[in-house]
N, C-alpha and C. Protein backbone atom coordinates (compact mmCIF):
# COMPACT_ATOMS: atom_id res chain seq x y z
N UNK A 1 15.71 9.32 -5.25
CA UNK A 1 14.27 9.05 -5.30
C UNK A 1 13.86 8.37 -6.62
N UNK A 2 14.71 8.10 -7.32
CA UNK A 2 14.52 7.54 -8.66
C UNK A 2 13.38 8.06 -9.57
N UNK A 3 13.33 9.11 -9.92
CA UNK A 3 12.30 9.87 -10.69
C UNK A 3 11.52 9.87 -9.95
N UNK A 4 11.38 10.13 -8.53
CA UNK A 4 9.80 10.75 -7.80
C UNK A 4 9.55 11.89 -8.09
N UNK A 5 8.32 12.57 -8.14
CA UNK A 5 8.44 13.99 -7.81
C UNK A 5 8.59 14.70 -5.94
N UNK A 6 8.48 13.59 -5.28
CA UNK A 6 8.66 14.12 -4.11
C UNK A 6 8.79 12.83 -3.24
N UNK A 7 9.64 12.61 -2.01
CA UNK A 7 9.80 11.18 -1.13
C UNK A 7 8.90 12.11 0.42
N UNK A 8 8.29 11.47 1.04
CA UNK A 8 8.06 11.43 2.22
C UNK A 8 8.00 10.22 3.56
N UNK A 9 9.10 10.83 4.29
CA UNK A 9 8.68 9.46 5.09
C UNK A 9 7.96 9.75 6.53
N UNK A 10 7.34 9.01 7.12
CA UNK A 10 6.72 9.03 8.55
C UNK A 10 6.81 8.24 9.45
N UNK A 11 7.09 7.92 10.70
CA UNK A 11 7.63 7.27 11.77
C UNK A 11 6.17 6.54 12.24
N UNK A 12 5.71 5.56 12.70
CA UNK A 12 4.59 5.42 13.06
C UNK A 12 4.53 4.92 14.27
N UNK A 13 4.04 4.94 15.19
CA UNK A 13 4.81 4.00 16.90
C UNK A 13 3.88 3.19 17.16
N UNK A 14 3.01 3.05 16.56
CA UNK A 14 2.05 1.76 16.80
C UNK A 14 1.35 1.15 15.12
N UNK A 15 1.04 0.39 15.36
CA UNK A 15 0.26 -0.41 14.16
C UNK A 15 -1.06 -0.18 14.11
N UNK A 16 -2.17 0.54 15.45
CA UNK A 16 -3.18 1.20 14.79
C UNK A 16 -2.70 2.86 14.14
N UNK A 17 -1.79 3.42 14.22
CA UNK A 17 -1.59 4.76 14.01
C UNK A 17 -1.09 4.27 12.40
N UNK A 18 -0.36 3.18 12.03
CA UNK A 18 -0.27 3.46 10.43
C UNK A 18 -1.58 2.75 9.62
N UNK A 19 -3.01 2.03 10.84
CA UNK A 19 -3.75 2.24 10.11
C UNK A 19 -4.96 3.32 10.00
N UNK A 20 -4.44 4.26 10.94
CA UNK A 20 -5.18 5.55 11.04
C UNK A 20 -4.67 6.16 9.56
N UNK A 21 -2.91 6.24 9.54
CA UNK A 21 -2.45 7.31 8.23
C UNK A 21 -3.13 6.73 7.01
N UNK A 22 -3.25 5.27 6.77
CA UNK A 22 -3.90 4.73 5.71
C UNK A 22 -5.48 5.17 5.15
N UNK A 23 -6.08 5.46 6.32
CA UNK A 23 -7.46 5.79 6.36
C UNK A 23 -7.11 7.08 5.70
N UNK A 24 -6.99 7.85 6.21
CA UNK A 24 -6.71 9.10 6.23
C UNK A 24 -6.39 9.55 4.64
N UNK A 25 -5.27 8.59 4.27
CA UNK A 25 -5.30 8.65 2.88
C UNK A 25 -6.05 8.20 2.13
N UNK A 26 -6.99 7.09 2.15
CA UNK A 26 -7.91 6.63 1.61
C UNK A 26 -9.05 7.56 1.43
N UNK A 27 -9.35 8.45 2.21
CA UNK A 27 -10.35 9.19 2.17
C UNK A 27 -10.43 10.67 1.16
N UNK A 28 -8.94 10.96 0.61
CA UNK A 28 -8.70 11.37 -0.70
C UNK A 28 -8.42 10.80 -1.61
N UNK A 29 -8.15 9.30 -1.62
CA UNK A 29 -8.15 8.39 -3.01
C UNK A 29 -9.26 8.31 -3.79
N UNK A 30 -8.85 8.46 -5.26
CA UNK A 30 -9.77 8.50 -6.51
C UNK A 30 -9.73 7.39 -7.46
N UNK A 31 -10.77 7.10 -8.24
CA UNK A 31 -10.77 6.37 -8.95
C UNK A 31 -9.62 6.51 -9.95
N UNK A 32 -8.80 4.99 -10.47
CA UNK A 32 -7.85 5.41 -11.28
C UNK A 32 -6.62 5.59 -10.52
N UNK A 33 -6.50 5.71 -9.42
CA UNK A 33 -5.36 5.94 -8.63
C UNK A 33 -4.22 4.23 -8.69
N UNK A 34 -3.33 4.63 -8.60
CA UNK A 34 -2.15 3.09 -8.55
C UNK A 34 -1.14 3.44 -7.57
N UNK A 35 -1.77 2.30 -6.66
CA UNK A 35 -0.47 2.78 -5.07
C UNK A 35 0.45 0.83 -5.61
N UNK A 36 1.64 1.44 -5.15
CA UNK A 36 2.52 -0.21 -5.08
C UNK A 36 2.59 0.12 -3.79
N UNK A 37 2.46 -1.04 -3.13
CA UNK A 37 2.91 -1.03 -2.25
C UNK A 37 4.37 -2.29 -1.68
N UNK A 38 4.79 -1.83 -0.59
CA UNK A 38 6.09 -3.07 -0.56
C UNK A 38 6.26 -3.32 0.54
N UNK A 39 7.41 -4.02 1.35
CA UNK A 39 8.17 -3.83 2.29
C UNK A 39 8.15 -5.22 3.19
N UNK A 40 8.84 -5.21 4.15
CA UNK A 40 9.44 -6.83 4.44
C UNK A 40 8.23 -7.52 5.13
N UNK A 41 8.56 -8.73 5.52
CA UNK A 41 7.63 -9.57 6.05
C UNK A 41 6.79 -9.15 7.73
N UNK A 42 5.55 -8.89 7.66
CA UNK A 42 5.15 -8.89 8.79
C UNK A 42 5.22 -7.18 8.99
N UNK A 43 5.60 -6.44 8.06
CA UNK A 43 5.97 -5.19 8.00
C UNK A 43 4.86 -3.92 8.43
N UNK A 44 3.84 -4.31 7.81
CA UNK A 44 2.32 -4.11 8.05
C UNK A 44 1.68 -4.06 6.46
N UNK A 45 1.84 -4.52 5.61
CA UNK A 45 0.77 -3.89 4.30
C UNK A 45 -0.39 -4.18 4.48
N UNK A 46 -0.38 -5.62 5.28
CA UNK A 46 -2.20 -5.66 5.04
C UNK A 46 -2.92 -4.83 6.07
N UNK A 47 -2.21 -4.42 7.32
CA UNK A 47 -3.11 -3.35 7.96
C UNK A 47 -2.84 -2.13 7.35
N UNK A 48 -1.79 -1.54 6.68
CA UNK A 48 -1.96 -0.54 5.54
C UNK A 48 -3.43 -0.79 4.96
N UNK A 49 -3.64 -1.80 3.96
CA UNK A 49 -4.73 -2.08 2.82
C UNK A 49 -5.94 -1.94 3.63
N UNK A 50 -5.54 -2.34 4.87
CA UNK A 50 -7.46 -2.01 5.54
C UNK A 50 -7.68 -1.22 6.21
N UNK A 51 -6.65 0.09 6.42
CA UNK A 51 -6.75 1.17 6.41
C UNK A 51 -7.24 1.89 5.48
N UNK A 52 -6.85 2.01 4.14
CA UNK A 52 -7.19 2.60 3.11
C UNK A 52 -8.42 1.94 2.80
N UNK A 53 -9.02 0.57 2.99
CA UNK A 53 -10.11 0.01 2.87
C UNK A 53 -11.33 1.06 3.54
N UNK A 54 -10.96 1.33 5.06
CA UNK A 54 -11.93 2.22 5.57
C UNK A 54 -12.18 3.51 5.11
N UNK A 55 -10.89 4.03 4.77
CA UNK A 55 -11.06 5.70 4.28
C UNK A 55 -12.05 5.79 2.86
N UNK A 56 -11.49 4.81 2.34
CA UNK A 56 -12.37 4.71 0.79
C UNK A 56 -13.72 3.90 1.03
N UNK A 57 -14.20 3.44 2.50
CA UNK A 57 -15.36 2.94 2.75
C UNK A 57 -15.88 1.62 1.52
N UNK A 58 -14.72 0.65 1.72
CA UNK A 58 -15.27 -0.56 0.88
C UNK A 58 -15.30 -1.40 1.98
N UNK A 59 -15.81 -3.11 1.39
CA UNK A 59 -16.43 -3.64 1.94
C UNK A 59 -15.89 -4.55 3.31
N UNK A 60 -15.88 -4.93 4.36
CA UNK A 60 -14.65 -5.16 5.06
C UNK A 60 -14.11 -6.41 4.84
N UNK A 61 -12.95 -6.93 5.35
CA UNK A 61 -12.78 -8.22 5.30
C UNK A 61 -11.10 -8.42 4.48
N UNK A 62 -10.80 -7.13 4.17
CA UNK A 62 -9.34 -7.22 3.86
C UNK A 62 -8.19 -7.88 4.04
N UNK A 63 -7.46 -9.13 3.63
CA UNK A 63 -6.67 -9.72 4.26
C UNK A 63 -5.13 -9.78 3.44
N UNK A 64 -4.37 -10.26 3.87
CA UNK A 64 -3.23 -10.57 3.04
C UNK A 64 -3.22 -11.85 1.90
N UNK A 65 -3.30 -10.95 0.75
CA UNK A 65 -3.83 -11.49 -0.63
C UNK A 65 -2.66 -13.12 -0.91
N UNK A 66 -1.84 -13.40 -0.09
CA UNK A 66 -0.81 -14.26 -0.73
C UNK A 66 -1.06 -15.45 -1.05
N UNK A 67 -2.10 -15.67 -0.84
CA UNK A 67 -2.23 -17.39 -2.00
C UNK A 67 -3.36 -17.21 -3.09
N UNK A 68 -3.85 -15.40 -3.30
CA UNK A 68 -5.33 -15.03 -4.31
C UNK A 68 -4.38 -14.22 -5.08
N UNK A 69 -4.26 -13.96 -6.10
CA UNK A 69 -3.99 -13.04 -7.17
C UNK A 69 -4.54 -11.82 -6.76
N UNK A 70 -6.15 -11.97 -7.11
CA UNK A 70 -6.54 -10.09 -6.68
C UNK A 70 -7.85 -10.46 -6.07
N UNK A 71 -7.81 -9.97 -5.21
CA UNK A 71 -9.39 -9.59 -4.66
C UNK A 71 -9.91 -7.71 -4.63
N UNK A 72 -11.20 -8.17 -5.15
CA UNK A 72 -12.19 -6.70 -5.01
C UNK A 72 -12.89 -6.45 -4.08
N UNK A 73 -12.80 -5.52 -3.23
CA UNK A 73 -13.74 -5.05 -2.02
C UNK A 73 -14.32 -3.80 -2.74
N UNK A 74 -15.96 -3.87 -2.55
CA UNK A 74 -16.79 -3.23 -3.28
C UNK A 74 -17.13 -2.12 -2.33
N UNK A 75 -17.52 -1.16 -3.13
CA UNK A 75 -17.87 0.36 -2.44
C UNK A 75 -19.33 0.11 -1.32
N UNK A 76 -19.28 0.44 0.12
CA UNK A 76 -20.51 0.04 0.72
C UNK A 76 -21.33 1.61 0.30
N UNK A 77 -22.78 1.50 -0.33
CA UNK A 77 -23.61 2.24 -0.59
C UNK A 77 -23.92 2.99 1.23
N UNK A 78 -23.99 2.31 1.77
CA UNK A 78 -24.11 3.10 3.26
C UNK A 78 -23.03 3.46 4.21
N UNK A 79 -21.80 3.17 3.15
CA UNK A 79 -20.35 4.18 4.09
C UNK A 79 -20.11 5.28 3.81
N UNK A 80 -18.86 5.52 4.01
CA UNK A 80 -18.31 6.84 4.46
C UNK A 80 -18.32 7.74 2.81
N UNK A 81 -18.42 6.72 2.08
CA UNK A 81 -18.03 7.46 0.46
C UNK A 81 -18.96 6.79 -0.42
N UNK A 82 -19.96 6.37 0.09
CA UNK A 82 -21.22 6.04 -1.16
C UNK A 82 -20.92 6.65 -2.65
N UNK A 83 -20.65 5.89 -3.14
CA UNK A 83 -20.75 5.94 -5.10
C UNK A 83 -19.05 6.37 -5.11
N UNK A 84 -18.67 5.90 -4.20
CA UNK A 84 -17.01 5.98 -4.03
C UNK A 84 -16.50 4.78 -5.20
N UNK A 85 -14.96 4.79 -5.18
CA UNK A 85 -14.41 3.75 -6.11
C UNK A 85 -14.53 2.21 -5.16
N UNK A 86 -14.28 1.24 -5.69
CA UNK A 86 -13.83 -0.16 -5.30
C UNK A 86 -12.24 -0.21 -4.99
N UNK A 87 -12.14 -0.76 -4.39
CA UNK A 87 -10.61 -1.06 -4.20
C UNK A 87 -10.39 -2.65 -4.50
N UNK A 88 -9.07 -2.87 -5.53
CA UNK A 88 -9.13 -3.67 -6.00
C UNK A 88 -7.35 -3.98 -5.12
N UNK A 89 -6.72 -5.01 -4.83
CA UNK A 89 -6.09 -5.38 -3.93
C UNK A 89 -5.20 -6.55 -5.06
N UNK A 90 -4.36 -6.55 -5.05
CA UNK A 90 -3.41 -7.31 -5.73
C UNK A 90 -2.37 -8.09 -5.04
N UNK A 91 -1.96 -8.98 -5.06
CA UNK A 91 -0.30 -9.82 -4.60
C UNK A 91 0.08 -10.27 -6.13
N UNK A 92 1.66 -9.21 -5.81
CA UNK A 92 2.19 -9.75 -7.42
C UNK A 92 3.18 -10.39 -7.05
N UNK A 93 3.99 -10.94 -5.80
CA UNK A 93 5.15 -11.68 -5.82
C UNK A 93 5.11 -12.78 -6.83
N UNK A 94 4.60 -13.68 -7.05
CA UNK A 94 4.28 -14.70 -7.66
C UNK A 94 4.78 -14.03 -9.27
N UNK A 95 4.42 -13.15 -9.25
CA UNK A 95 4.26 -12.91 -10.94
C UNK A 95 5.69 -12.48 -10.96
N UNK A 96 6.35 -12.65 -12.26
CA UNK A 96 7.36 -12.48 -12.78
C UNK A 96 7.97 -11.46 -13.59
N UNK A 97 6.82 -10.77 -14.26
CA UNK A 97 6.94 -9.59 -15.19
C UNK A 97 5.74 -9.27 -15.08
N UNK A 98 6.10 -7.95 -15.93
CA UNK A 98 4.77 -7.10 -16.56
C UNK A 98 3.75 -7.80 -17.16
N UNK A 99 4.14 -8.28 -17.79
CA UNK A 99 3.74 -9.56 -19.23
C UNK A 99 2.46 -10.01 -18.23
N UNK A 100 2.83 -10.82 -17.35
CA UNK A 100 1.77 -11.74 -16.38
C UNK A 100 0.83 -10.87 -15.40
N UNK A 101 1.58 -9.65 -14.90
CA UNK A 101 0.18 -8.50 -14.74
C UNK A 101 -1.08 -8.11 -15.60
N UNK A 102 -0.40 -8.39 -17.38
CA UNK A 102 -1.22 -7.70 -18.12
C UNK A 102 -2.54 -9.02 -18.40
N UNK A 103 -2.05 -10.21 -18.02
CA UNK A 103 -2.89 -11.44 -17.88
C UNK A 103 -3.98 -11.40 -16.59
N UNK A 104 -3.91 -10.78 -15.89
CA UNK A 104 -4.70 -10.65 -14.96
C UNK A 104 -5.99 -10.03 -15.17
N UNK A 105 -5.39 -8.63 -16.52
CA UNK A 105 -6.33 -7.82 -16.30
C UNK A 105 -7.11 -6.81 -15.74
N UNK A 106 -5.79 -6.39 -15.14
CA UNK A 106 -6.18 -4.56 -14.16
C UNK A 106 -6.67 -3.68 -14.93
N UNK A 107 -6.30 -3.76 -16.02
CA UNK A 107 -7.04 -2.47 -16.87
C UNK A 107 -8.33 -2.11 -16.85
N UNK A 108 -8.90 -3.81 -16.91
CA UNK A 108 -10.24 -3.81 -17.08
C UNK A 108 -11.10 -2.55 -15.93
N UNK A 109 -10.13 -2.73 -14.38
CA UNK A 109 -11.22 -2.31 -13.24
C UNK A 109 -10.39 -1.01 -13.14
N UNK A 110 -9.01 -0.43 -13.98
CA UNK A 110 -8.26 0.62 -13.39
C UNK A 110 -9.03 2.04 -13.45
N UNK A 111 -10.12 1.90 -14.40
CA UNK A 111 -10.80 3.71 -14.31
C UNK A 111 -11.41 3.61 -13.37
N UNK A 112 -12.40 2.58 -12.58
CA UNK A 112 -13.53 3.21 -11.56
C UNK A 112 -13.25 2.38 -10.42
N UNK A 113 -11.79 1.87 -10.12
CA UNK A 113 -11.26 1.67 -8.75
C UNK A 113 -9.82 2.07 -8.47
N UNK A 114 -9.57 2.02 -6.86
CA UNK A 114 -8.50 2.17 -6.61
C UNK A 114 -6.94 0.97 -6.58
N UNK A 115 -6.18 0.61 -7.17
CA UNK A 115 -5.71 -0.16 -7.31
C UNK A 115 -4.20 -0.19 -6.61
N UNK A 116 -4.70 -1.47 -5.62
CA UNK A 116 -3.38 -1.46 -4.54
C UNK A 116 -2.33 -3.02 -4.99
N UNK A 117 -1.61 -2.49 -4.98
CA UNK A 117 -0.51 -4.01 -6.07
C UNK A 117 0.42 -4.54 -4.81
N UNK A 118 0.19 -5.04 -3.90
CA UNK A 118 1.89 -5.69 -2.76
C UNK A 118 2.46 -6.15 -3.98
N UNK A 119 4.11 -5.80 -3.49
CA UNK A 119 4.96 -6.42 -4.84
C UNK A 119 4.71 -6.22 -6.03
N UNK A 120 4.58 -4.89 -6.30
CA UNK A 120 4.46 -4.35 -7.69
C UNK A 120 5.74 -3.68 -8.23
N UNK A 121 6.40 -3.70 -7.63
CA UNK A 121 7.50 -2.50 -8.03
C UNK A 121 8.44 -3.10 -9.11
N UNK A 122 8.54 -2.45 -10.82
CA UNK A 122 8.87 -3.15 -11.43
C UNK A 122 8.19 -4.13 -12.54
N UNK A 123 6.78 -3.73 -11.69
CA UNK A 123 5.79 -5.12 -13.14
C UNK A 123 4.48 -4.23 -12.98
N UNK A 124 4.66 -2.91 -12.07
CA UNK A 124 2.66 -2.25 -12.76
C UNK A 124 3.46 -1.33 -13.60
N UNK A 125 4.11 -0.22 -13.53
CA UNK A 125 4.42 0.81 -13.84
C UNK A 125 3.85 1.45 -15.07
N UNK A 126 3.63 0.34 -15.93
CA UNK A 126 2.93 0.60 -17.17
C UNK A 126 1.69 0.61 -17.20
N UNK A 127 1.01 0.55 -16.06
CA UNK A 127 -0.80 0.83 -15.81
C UNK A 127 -1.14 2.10 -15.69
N UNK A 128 -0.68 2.92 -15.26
CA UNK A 128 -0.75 4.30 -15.32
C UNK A 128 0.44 5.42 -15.34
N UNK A 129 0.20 6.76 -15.85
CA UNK A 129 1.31 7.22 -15.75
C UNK A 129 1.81 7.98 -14.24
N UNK A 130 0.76 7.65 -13.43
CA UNK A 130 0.84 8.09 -11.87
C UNK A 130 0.44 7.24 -11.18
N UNK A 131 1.65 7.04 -10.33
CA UNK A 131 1.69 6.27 -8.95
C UNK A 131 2.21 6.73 -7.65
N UNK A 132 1.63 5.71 -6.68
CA UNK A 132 2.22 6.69 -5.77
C UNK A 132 2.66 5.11 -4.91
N UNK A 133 4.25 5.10 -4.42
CA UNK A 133 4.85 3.84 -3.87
C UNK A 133 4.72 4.24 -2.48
N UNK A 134 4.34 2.89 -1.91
CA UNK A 134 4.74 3.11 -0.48
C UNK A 134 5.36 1.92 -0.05
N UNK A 135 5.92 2.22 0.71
CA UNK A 135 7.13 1.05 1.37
C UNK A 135 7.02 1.44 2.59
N UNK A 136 6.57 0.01 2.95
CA UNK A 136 6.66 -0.43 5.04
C UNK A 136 7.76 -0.83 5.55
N UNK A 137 8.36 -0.24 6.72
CA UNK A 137 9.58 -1.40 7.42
C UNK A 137 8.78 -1.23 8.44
N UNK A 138 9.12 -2.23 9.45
CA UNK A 138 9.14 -2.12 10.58
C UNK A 138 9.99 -3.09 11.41
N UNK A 139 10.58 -2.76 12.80
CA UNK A 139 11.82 -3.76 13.22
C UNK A 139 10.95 -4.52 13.99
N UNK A 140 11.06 -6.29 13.81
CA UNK A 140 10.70 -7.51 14.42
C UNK A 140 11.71 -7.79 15.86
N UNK A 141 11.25 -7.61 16.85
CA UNK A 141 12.15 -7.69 17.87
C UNK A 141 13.74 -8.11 18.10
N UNK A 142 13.90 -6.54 17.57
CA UNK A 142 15.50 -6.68 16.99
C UNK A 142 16.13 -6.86 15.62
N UNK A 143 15.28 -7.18 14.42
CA UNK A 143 15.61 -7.90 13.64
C UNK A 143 15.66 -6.33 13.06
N UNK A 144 17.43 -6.10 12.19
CA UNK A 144 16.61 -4.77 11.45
C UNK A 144 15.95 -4.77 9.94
N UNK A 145 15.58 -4.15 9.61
CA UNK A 145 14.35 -3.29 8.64
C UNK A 145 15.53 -4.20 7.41
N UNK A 146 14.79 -5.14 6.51
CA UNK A 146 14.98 -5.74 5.22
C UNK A 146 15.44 -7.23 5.62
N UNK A 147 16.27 -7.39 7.19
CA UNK A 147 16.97 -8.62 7.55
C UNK A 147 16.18 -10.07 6.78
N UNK A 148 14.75 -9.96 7.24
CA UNK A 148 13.59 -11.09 6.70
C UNK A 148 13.45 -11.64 5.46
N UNK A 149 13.91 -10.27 4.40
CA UNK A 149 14.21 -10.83 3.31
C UNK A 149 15.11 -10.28 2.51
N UNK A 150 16.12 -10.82 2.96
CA UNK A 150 17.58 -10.57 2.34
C UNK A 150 17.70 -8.98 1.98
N UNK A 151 17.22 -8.59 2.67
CA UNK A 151 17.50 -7.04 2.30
C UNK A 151 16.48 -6.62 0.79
N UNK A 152 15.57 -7.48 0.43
CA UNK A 152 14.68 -7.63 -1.08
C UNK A 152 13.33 -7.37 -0.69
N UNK A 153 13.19 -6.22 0.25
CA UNK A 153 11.72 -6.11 0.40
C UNK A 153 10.87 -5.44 -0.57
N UNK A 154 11.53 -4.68 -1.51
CA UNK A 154 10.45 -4.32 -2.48
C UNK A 154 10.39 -5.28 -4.03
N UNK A 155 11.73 -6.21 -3.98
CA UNK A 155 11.34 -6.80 -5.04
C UNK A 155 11.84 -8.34 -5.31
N UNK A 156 10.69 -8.91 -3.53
CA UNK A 156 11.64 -10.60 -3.92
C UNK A 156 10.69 -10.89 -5.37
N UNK A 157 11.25 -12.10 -5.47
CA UNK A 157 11.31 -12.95 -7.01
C UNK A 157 10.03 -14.00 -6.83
N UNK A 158 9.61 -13.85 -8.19
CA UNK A 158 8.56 -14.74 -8.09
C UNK A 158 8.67 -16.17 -7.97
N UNK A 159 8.24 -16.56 -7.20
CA UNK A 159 7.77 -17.93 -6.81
C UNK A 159 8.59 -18.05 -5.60
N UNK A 160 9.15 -17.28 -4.77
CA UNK A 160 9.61 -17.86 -3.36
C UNK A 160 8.82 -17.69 -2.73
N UNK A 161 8.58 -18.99 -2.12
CA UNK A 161 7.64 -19.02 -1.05
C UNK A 161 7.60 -18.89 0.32
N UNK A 162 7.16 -17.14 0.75
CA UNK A 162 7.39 -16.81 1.52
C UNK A 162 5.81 -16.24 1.94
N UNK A 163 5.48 -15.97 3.26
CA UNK A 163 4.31 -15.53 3.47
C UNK A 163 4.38 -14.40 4.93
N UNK A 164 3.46 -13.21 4.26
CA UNK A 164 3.14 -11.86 4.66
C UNK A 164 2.79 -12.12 5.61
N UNK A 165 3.11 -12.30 7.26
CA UNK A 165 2.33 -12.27 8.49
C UNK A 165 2.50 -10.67 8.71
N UNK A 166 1.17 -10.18 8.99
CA UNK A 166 1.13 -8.79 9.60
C UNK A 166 0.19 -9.12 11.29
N UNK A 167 1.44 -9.26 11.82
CA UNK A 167 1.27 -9.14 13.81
C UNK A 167 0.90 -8.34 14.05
N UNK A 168 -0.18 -7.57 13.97
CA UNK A 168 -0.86 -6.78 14.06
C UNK A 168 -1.11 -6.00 15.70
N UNK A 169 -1.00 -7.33 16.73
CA UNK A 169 -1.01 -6.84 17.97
C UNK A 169 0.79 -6.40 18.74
N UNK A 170 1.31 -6.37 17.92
CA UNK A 170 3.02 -6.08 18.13
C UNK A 170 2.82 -4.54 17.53
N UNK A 171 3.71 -3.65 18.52
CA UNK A 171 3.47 -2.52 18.10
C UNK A 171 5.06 -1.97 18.09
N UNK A 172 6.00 -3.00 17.91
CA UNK A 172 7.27 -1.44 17.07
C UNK A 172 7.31 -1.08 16.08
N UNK A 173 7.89 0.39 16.12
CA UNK A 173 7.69 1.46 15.66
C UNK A 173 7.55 1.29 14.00
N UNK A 174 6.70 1.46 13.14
CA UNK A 174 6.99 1.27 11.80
C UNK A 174 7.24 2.23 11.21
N UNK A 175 7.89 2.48 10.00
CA UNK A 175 8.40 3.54 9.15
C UNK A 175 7.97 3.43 7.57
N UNK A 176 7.11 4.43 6.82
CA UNK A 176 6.41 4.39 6.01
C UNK A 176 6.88 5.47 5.25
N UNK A 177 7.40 5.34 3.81
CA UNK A 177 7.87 5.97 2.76
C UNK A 177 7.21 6.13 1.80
N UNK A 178 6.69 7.31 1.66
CA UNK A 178 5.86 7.49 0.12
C UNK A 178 6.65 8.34 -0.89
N UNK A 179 6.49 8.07 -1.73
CA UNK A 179 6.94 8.22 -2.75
C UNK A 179 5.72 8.82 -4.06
N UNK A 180 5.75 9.90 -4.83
CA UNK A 180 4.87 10.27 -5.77
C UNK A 180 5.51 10.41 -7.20
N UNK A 181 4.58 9.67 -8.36
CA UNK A 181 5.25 9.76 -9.29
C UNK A 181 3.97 9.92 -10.32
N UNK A 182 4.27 11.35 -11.53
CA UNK A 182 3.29 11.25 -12.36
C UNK A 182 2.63 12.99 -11.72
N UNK A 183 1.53 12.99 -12.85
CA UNK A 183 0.84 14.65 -12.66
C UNK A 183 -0.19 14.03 -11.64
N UNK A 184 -0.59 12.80 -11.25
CA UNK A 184 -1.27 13.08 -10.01
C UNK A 184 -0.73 13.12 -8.79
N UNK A 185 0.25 12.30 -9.06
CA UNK A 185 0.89 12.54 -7.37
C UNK A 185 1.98 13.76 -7.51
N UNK A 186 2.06 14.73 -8.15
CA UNK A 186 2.89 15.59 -8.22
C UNK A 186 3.17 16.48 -7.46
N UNK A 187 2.32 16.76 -6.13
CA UNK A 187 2.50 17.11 -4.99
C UNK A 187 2.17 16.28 -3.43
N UNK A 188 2.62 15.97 -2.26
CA UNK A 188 2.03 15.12 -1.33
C UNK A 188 0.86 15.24 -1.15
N UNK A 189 0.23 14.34 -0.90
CA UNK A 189 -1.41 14.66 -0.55
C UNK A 189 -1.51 14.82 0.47
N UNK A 190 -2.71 16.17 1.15
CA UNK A 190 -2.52 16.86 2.31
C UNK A 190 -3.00 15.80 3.35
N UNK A 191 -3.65 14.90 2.92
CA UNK A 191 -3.80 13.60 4.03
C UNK A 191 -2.35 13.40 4.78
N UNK A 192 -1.26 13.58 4.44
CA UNK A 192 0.14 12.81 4.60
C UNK A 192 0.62 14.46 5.56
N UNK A 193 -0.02 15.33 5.53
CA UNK A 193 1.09 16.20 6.15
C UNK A 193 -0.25 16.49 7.34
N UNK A 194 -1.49 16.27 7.44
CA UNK A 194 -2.09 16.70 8.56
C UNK A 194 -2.55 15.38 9.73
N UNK A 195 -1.87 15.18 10.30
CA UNK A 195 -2.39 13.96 11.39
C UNK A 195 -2.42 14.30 12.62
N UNK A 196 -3.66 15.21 12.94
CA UNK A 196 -3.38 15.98 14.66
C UNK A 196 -3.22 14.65 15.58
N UNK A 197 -3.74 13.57 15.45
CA UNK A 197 -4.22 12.37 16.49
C UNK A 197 -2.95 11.39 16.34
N UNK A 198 -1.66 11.55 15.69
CA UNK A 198 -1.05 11.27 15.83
C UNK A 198 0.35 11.27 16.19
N UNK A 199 0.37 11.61 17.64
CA UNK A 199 1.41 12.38 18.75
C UNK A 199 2.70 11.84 18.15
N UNK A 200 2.42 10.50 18.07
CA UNK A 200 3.93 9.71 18.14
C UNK A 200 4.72 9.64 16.52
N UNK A 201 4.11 10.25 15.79
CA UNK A 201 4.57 10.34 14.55
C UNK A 201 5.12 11.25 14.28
N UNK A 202 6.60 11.07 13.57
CA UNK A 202 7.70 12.26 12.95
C UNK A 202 7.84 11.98 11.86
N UNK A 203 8.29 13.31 10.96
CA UNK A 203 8.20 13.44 9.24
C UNK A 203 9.82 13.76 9.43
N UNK A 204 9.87 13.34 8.27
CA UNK A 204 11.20 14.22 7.33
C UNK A 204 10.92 14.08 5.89
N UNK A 205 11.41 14.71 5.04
CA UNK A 205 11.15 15.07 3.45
C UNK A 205 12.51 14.62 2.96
C-alpha cells in the first residue's frame, strides 16, 4: 500500500453506480481535503469528478479537464450543501513535477475547497499532509485494466498526448481503489463502507 493507512477496493457494475459511490463520498468531503485521482483511459474519472461534484453540491457542468489546467465549480447557495466548499478540479498529466504544480497555485484555493488532481500521483503530495488516492480501472471490451496505457495509468509522462474519453453509456464493470493517507484519511470514510442501493457492488480490504 505504500504508506497508506488503509487500501479499499470496490467492484462497481455500472458507470451510474461509481457515480452514485462518488456522490456519496462527496457528501462527507471537507474543505482542505486532496483526492488524486488516476487510472487508464476512458476508465471513468470524469464521471467519478461529477459524482463528487453532486455530493459536495457545486456548480454543474464537470468535464474532463484535458486541454484546461484547473477549473473551479463553485458551491450552489441553493444545493445540497449551501456554504459548502468549491471543488477545484485539476489535469496534471501535462505537468512534469511538483515544481509546475506549485506554478499553478493550489495553495491559494486549498483551505476553503475540495481539491481533485487527475494525474497527480507523484507531483501534489506536498499540498497536504492528507490524501486520499483513488484509482479507476475499468475493462474496454476485452481490453484488460492498464492495456491503454502501457500499463502507466497512474503516472503517464507529461506531454503525451493522449485524451480521457469517459463512455459513459458503456457499462463494464469498473473497479475503484482508495487508498488513505495522513490523520485525515486515517480511517475509511463511512461513505465507502455503506451503499444499500448498490446490489452489484463487492468490497475487499
Amino acid at each position: 500500500m505504500s504508506g497508506a493507512a488503509w487500501e479499499r477496493t470496490l467492484t462497481m457494475g455500472t458507470a451510474a453506480q461509481t457515480h452514485e459511490l462518488a456522490a456519496a463520498l462527496g457528501a462527507v468531503l471537507e474543505a482542505g481535503d486532496l483526492l488524486v485521482l488516476s487510472g487508464e483511459l476512458g476508465a471513468g474519472k470524469t464521471t467519478f469528478t461529477q459524482g463528487l461534484g453532486e455530493g459536495l453540491g457545486v456548480r454543474a457542468g464537470i468535464i474532463s479537464p484535458t486541454f484546461v489546467l484547473v477549473r473551479i465549480h463553485p458551491n450552489l447557495p441553493d444545493g445540497p450543501r449551501p456554504g459548502g466548499p468549491d471543488l477545484v478540479h485539476v489535469d496534471a498529466y501535462r505537468l512534469g513535477s511538483a515544481s509546475e504544480i506549485d506554478d499553478i497555485d493550489l495553495e491559494n484555493t486549498m483551505d476553503s475547497s475540495v481539491t481533485v488532481v487527475e494525474w497527480g500521483r507523484g507531483r501534489v503530495e506536498h499540498l497536504s499532509e492528507s490524501r486520499l488516492e483513488v484509482e479507476l480501472h475499468r475493462q474496454l471490451g476485452g481490453t484488460p485494466p492498464g492495456a491503454l496505457t502501457g500499463g502507466q495509468a497512474a503516472t503517464q509522462p507529461a506531454g503525451t498526448e493522449v485524451l480521457d474519453f469517459d463512455t459513459d453509456d458503456a457499462d463494464e464493470p469498473r473497479t475503484v481503489v482508495f487508498r488513505g493517507f495522513g490523520p485525515r484519511w486515517a480511517e475509511p470514510p463511512a461513505a465507502l463502507a455503506a451503499l444499500p442501493s448498490l446490489p452489484a457492488t463487492t468490497e475487499t480490504d
